[in-house]
Protein backbone atom coordinates (compact mmCIF):
# COMPACT_ATOMS: atom_id res chain seq x y z
CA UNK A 1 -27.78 3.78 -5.97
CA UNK A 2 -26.70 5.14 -2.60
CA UNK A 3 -24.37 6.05 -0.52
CA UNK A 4 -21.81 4.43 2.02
CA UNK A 5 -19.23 6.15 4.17
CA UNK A 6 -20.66 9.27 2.62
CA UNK A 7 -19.30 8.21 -0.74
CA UNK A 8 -21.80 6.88 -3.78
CA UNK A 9 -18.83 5.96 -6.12
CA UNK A 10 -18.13 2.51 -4.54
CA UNK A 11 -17.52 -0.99 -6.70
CA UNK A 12 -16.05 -4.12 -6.74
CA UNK A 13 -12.00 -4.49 -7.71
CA UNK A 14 -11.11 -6.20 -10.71
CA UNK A 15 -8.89 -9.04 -9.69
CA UNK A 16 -5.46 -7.19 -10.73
CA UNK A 17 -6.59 -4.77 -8.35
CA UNK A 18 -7.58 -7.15 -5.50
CA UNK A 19 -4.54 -9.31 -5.84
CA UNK A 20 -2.44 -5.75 -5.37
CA UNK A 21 -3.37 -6.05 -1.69
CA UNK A 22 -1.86 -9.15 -0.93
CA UNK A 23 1.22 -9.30 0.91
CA UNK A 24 3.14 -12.57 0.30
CA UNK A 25 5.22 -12.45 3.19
CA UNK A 26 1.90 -12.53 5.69
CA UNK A 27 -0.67 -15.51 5.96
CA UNK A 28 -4.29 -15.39 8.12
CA UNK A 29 -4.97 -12.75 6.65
CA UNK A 30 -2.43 -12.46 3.54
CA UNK A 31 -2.49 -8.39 3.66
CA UNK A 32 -0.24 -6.01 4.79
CA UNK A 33 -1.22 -4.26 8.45
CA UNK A 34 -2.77 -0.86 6.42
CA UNK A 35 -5.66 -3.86 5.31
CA UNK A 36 -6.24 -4.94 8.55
CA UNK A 37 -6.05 -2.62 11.19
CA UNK A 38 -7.58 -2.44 15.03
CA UNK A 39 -10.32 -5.44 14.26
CA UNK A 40 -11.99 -6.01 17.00
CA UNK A 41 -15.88 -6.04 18.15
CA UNK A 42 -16.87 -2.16 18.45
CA UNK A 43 -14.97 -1.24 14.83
CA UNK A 44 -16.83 0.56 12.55
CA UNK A 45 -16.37 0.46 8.54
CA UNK A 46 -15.01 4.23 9.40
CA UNK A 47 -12.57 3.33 12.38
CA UNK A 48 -11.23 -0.04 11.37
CA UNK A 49 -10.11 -2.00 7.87
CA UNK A 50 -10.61 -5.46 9.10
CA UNK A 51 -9.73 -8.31 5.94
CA UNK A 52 -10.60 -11.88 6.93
CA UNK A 53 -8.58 -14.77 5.75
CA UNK A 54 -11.31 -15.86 3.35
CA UNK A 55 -12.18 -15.76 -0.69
CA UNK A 56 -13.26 -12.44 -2.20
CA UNK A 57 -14.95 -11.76 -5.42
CA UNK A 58 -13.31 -9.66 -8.17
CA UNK A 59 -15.52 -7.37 -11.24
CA UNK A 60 -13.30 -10.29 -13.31
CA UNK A 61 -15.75 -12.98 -15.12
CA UNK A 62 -13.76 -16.34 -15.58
CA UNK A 63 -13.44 -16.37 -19.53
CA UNK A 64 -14.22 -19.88 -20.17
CA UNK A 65 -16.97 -20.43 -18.43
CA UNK A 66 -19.32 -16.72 -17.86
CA UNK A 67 -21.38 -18.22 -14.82
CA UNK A 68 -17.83 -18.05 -12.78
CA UNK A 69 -15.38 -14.97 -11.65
CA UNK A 70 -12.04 -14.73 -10.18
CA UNK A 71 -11.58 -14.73 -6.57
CA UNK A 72 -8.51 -13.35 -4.08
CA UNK A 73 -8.03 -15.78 -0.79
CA UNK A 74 -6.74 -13.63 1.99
CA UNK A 75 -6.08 -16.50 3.82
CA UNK A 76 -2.84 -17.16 1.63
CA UNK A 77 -3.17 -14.66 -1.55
CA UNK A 78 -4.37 -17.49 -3.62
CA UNK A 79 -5.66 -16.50 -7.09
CA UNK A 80 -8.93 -18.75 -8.49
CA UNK A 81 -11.97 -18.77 -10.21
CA UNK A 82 -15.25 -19.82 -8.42
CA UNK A 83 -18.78 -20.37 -9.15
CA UNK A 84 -20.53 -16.79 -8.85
CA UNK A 85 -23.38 -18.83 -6.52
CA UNK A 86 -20.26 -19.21 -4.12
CA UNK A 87 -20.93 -17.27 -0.56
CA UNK A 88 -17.62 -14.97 -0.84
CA UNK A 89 -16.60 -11.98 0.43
CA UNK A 90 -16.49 -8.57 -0.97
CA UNK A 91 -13.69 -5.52 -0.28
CA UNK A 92 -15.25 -2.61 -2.24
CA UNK A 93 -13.33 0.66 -3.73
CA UNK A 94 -14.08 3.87 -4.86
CA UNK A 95 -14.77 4.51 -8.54
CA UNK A 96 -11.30 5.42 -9.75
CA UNK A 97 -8.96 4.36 -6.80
């Protein structure tokens, strides 16, 4: 419970919806410009969208084995499943986007 941005609807992307943000014809970060705008040291989560080229956890649970989940890399738009203990990223959305 809470709120960020002014919004309380916010959760983590399935991995369908994570991998829809990767842009295969850009590497370091694999996103189109829209995902990674202005970064730079006085951004804000309101001013900029900055993506590093990292791993970032999906809502997806691995199937075979429940104590792992799917991960996006931005560094390439790799698709993978890590252990959930793994220190990953996280891009939220809105409920419903």
């Amino acid at each position: 419970s809470g709120s960020f941005a002014g919004y309380s609807d916010w959760r983590v992307p399935n991995v369908k919806e994570l991998q829809s943000i990767v842009n295969y014809e850009n590497v370091v970060p694999a996103v189109s410009p829209a995902f990674n705008t202005a970064c730079a040291p006085a951004c804000t989560v309101l001013t900029c969208s900055c993506t590093v080229s990292s791993y970032y956890w999906s809502s997806s649970t691995y199937a075979n084995f429940p104590t792992f989940a799917w991960a996006v890399s931005f560094f390439d738009g790799n698709v993978g499943a890590g252990v959930e203990s793994n220190n990953f990223y996280v891009r939220a959305v809105r409920a419903g986007s």
